[in-house]
Protein backbone atom coordinates (compact mmCIF):
# COMPACT_ATOMS: atom_id res chain seq x y z
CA UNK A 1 -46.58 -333.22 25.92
CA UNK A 2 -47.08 -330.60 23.91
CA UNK A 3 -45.93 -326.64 24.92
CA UNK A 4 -48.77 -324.37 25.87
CA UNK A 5 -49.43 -321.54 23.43
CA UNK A 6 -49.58 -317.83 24.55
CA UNK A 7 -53.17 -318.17 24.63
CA UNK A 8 -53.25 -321.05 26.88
CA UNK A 9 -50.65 -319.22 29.12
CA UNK A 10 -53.09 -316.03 28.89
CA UNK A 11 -56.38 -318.36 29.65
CA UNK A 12 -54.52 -319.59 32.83
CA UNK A 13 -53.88 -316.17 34.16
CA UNK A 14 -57.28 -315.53 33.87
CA UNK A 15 -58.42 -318.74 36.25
CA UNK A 16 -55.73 -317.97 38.91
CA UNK A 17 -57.62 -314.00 38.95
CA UNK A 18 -60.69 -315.55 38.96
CA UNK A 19 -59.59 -318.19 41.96
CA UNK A 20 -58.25 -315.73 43.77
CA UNK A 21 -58.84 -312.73 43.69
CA UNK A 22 -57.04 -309.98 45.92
CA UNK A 23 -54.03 -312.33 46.38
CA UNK A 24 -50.48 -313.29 44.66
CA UNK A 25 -51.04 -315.29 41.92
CA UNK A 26 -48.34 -317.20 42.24
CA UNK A 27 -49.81 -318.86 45.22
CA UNK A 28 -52.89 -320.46 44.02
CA UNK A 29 -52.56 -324.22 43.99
CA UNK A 30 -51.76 -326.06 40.82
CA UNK A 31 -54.37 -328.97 41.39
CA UNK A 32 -56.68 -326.07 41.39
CA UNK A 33 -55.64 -324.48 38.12
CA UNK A 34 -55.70 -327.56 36.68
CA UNK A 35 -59.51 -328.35 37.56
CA UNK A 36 -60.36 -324.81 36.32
CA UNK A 37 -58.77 -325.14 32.92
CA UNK A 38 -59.47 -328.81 32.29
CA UNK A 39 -63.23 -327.72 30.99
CA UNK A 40 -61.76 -325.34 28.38
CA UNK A 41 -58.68 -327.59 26.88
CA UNK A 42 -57.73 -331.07 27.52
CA UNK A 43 -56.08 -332.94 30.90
CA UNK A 44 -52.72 -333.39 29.41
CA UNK A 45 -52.72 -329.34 28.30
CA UNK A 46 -53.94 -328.62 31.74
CA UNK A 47 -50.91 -330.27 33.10
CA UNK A 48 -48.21 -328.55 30.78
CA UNK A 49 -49.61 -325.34 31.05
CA UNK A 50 -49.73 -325.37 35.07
CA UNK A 51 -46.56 -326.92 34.78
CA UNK A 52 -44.83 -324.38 32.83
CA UNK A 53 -46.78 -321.50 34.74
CA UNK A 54 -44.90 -322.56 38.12
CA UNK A 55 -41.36 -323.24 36.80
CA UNK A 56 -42.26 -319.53 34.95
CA UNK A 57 -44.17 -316.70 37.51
CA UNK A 58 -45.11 -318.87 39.71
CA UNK A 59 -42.05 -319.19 41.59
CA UNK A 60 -41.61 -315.31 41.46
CA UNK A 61 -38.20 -314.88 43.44
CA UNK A 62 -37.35 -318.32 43.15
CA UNK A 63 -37.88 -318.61 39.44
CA UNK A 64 -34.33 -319.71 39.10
CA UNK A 65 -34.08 -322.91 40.42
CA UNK A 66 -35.07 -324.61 37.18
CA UNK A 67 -31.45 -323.34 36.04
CA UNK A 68 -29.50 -325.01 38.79
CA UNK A 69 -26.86 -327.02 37.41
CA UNK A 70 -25.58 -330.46 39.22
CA UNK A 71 -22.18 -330.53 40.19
CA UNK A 72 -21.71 -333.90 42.08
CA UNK A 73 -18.32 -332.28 43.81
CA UNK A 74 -19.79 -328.86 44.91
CA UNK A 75 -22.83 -330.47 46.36
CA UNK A 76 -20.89 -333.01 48.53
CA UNK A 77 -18.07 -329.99 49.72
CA UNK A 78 -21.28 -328.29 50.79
CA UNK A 79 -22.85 -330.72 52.49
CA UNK A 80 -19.87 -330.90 54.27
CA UNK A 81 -19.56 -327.51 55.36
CA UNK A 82 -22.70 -327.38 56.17
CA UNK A 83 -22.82 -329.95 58.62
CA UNK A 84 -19.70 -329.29 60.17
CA UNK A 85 -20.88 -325.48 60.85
CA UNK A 86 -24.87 -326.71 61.88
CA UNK A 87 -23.25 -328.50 64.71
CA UNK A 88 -21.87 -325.62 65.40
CA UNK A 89 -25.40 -323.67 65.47
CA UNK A 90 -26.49 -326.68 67.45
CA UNK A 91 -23.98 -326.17 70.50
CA UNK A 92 -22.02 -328.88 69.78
CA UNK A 93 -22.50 -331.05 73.24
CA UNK A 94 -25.38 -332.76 71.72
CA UNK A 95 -24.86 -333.67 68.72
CA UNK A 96 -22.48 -336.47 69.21
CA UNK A 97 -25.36 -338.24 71.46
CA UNK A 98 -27.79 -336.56 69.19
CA UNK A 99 -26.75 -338.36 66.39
CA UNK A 100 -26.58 -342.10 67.98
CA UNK A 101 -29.95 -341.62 68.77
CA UNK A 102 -31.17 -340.44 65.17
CA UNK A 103 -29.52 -344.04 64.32
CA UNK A 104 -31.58 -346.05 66.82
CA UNK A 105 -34.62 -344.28 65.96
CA UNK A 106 -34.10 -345.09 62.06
CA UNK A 107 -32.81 -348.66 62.83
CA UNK A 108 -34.27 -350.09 66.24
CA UNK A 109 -37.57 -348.09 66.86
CA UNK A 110 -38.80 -349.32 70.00
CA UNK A 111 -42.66 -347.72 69.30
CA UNK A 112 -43.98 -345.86 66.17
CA UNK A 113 -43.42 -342.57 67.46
CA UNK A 114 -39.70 -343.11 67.66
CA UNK A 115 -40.25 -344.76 64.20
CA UNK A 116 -42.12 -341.52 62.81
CA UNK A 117 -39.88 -339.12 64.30
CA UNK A 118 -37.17 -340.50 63.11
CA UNK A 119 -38.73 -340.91 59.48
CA UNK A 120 -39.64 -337.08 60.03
CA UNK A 121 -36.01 -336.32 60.76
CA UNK A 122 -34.26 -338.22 57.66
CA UNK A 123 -37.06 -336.57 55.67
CA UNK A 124 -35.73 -332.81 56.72
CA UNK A 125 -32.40 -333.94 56.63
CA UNK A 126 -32.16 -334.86 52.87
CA UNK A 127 -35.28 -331.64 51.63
CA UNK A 128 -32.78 -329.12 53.41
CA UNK A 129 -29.28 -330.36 52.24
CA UNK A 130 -30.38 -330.96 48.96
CA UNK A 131 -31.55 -327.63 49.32
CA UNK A 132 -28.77 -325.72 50.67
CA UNK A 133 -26.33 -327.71 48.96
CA UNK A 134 -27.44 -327.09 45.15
CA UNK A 135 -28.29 -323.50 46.12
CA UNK A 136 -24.85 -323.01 47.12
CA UNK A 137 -22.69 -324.85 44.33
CA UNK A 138 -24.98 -322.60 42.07
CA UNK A 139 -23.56 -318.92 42.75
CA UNK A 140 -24.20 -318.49 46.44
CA UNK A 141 -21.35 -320.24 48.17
CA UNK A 142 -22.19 -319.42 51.92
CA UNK A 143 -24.01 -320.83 54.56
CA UNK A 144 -27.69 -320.67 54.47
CA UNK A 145 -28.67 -321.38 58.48
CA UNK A 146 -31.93 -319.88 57.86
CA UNK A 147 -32.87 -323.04 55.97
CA UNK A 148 -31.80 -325.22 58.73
CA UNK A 149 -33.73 -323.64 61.29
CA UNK A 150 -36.45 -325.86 61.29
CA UNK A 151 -34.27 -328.87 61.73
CA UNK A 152 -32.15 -327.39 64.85
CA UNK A 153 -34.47 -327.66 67.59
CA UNK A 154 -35.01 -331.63 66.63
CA UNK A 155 -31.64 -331.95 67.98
CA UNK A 156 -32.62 -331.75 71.96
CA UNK A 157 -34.98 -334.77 71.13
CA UNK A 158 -32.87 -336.84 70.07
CA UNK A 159 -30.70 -336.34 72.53
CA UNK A 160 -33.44 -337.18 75.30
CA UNK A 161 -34.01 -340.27 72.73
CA UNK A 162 -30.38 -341.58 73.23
CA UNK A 163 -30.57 -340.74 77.15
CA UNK A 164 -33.71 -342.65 77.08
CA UNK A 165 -32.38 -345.72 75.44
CA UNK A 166 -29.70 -345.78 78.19
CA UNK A 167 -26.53 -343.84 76.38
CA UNK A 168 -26.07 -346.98 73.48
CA UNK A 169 -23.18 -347.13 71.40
CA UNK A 170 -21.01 -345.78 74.20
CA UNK A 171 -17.80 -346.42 71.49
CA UNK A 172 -19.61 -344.73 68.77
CA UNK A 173 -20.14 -341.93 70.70
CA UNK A 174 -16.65 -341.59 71.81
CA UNK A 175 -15.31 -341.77 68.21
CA UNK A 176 -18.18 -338.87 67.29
CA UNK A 177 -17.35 -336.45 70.27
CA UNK A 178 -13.56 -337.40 68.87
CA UNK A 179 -13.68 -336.60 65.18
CA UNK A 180 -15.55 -333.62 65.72
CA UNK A 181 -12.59 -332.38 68.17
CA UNK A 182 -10.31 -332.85 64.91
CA UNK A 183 -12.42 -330.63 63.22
CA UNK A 184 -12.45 -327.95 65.27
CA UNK A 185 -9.10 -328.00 65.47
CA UNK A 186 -8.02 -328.60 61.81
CA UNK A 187 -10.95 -326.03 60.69
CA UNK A 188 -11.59 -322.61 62.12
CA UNK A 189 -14.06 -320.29 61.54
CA UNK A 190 -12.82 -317.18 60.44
CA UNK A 191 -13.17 -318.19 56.72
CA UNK A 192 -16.52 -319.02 57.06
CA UNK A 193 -17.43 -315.46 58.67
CA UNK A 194 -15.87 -312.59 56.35
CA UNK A 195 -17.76 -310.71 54.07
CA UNK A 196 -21.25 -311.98 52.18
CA UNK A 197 -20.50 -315.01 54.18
CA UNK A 198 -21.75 -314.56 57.24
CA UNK A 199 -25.25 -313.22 56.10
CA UNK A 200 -27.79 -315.86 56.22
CA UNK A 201 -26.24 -317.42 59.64
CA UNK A 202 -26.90 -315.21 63.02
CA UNK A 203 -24.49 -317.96 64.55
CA UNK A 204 -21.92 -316.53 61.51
CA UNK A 205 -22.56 -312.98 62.82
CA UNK A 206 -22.07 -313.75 66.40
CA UNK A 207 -18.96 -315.42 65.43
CA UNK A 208 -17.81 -312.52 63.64
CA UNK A 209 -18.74 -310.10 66.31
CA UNK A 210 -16.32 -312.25 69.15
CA UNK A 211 -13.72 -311.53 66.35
CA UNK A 212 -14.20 -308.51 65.68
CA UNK A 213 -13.85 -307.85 69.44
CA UNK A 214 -10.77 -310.16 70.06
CA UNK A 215 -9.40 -310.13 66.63
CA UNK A 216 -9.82 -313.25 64.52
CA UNK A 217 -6.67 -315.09 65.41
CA UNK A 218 -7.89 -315.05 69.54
CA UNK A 219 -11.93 -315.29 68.57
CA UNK A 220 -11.09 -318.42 66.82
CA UNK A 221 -8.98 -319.97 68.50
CA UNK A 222 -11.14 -319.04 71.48
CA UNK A 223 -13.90 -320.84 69.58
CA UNK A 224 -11.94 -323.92 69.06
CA UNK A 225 -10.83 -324.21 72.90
CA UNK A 226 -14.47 -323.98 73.83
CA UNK A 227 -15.77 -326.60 71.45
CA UNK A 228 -12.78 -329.28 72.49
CA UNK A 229 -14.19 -328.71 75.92
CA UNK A 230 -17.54 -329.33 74.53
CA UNK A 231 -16.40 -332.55 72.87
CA UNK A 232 -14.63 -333.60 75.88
CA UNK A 233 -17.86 -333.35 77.79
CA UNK A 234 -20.48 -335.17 75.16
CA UNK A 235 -17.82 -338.60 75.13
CA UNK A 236 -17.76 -338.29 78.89
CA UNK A 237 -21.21 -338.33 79.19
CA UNK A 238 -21.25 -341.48 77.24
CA UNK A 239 -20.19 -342.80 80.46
CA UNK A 240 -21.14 -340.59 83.15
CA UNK A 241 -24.79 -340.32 83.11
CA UNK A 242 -24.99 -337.29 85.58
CA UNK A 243 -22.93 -335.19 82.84
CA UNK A 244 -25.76 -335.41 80.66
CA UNK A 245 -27.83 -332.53 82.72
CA UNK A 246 -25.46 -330.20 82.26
CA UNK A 247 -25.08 -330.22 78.49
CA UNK A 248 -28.86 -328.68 78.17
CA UNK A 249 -27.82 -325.73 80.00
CA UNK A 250 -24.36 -325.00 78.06
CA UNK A 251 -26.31 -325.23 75.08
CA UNK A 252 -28.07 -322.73 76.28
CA UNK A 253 -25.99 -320.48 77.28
CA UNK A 254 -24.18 -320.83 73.98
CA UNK A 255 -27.11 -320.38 72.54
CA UNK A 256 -27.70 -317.17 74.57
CA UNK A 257 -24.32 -315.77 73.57
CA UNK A 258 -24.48 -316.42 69.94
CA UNK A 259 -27.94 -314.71 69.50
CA UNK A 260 -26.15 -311.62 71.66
CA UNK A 261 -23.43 -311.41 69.34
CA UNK A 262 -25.51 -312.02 66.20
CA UNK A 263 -27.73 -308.62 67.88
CA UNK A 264 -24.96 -306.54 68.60
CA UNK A 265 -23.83 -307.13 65.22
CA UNK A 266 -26.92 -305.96 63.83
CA UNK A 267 -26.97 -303.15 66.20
CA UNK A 268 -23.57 -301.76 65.47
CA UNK A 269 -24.29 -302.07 61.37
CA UNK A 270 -28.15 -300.09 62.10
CA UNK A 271 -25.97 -297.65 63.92
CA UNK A 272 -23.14 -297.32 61.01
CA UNK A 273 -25.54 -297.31 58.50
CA UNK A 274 -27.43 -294.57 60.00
CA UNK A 275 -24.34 -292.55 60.38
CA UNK A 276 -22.65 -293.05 56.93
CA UNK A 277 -26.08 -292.75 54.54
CA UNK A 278 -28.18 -291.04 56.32
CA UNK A 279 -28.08 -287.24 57.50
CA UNK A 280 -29.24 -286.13 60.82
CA UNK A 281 -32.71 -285.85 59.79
CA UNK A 282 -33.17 -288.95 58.53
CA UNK A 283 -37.11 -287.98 57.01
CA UNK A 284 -35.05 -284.41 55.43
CA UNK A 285 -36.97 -285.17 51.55
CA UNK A 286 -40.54 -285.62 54.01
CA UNK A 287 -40.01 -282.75 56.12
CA UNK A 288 -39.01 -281.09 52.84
CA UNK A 289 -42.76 -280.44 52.02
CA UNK A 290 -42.35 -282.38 48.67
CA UNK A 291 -44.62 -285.29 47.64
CA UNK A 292 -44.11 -288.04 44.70
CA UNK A 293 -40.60 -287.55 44.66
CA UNK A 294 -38.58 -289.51 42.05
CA UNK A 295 -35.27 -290.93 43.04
CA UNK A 296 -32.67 -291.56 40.61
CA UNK A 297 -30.05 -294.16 41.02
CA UNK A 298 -26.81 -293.88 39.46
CA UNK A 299 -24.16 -296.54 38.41
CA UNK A 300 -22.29 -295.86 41.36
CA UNK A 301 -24.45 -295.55 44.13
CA UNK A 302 -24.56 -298.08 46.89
CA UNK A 303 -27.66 -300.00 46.77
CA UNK A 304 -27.94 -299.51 50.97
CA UNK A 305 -27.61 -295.81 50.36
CA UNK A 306 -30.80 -295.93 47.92
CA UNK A 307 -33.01 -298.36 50.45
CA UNK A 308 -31.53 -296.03 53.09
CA UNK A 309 -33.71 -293.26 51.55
CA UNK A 310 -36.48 -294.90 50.78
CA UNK A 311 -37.13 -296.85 53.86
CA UNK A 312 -36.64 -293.28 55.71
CA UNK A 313 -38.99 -290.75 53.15
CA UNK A 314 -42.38 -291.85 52.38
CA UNK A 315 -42.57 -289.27 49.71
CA UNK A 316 -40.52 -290.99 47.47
CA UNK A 317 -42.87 -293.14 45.43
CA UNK A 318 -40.62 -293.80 42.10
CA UNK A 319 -37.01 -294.76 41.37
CA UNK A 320 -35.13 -294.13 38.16
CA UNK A 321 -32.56 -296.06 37.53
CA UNK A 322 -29.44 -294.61 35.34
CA UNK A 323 -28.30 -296.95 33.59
CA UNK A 324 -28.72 -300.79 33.55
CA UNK A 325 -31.44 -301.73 36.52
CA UNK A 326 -30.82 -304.55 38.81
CA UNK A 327 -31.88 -307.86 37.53
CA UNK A 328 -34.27 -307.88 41.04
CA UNK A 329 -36.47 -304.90 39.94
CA UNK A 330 -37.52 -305.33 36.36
CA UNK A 331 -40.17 -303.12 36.85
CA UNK A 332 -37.38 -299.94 36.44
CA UNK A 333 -36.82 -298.22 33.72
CA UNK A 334 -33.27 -298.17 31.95
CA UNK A 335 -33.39 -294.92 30.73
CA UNK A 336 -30.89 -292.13 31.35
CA UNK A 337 -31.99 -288.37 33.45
CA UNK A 338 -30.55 -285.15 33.34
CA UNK A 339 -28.89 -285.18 36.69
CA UNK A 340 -28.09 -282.23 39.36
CA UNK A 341 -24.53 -281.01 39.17
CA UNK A 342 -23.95 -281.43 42.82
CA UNK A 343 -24.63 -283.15 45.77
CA UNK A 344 -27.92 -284.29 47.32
CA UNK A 345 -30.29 -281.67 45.15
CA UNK A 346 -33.89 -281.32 44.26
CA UNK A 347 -35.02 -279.88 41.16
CA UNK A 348 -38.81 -280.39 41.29
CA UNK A 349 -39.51 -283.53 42.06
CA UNK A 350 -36.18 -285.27 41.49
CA UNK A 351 -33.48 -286.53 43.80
CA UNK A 352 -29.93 -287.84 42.70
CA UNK A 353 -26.66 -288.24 44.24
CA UNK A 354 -23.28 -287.25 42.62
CA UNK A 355 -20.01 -289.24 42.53
């Protein structure tokens, strides 16, 4: 196939503008490019061109992922992790059942909704994964819950699906609601929690807020003790139907505490933020009487302290950054600025800090 010249790239921009106008171009649908271009060059241009225009700009933030590297062992240690810590996110108590019925829906279907759902549900599981899993061996070795979040409330219907088929694979169960019990045990959580961790899981910032409160030896081993109980509880209901209505309502209410602790944590970082970047008057460069104010970020400033300012003064409509910018924000300028001597200062229309 051959590579699309600069012209071609040029006379593509020019259809996605013309497609949609007023809106991102990288959101304009390929098949549509390709029927808007196809009168100018030929099909198989059309093709490379909207090709190479997706895996280029058109995946803006996520431009990247045509770099990903596959690294058989990172991928599986990640799947790993990340189911071991999405049963956590799912309260635990289901999964065990959960997970027999996701079998019997894939292998004995007893109608084609049970067949599609659990067609739908294999589907997510191997997209997300896949997802998470390359994402992570690739430079971002945490948890990414927020991907998952989709796939988390599937896990109450399955459990009503393996209530409904009369609790099969009692055994199976058993051994589940068993081997998860060893890893709870063998695995704890504080790992998983500390620093850049924790940020893409709120059940990872709930868990770090019960440590932080109890120290992390006593929050996880708190942790653990609760989710033996909970393991204890799904094989007994494998043989104790009337157990099975009250593992909806400790998911719940683990549910309930997790998104508590995940809020407080947010709450107490707002709070520290606001009292380590941020003066009194938070809107001081507004209420300043200046307008089109430039900031100017040095090497050493903390990136929070910068957003800090601009999310708080509307006057400042320009940052300079001194020194090398951020690979996010290649619309700033590398060059250098005479900077204040000390302090926060303004000369003019220019703010910098000093360190």
């Amino acid at each position: 196939m051959p590579k699309p010249t600069r012209e071609d790239l040029a006379r593509l921009r020019l259809a996605v503008a013309q497609l949609a106008p007023g809106t991102k171009k990288w959101i304009a649908s390929p098949i549509t490019l390709i029927a808007a271009i196809a009168k100018q060059i030929d099909v198989k241009n059309a093709v490379a061109i909207t090709y190479a225009w997706v895996l280029g700009s058109g995946l803006s933030y996520y431009n990247t992922v045509v770099d990903l590297h596959v690294r058989p062992a990172s991928i599986v240690h990640w799947i790993g992790t990340d189911s071991m810590l999405l049963v956590y996110c799912a309260a635990w108590v289901l999964v065990p059942g959960a997970l027999i019925g996701f079998a019997y829906a894939l292998a004995r279907p007893r109608s084609r909704e049970q067949d599609a759902f659990g067609g739908v549900v294999a589907g997510l599981l191997l997209i997300l994964f896949g997802e998470t899993s390359m994402y992570a061996s690739n430079g971002s070795p945490r948890f990414q819950e927020r991907y998952f979040m989709g796939l988390l409330p599937l896990v109450l219907p399955l459990f009503g699906l393996y209530l409904k088929r009369g609790r099969p694979a009692r055994l199976a169960t058993c051994l589940l609601a068993v081997a998860l019990l060893a890893v709870s045990a063998r695995l704890p959580l504080a790992p998983y929690s500390i620093a850049n961790n924790k940020q893409d899981s709120p059940f990872l910032l709930g868990v770090f807020r019960l440590e932080h409160a109890l120290d992390v030896a006593n929050g996880s081993l708190a942790i653990a003790v609760v989710a033996a109980l909970l393991s204890a509880l799904a094989a007994a209901i494998a043989w104790r139907a009337r157990l099975a209505v009250v593992a909806p309502a400790f998911s719940l209410a683990l549910a309930v505490a997790a998104s508590a602790g995940s809020v407080s944590f947010d709450r107490n970082t707002a709070d520290t933020i606001r009292a380590d970047f941020l003066p009194a008057e938070a809107s001081w460069i507004d209420h300043s009487g200046l307008r089109h104010v430039l900031l100017i970020h040095t090497p050493a400033t903390l990136h929070a302290r910068s957003l800090e300012q601009l999310f708080w003064n509307r006057s400042i409509d320009d940052v300079l950054y001194y020194g090398r910018p951020p690979r996010s924000t290649p619309s700033a300028t590398g060059a250098s600025w005479p900077l204040p001597t000390a302090g926060w200062s303004a000369a003019g229309r220019r703010f910098a800090r000093r360190f």
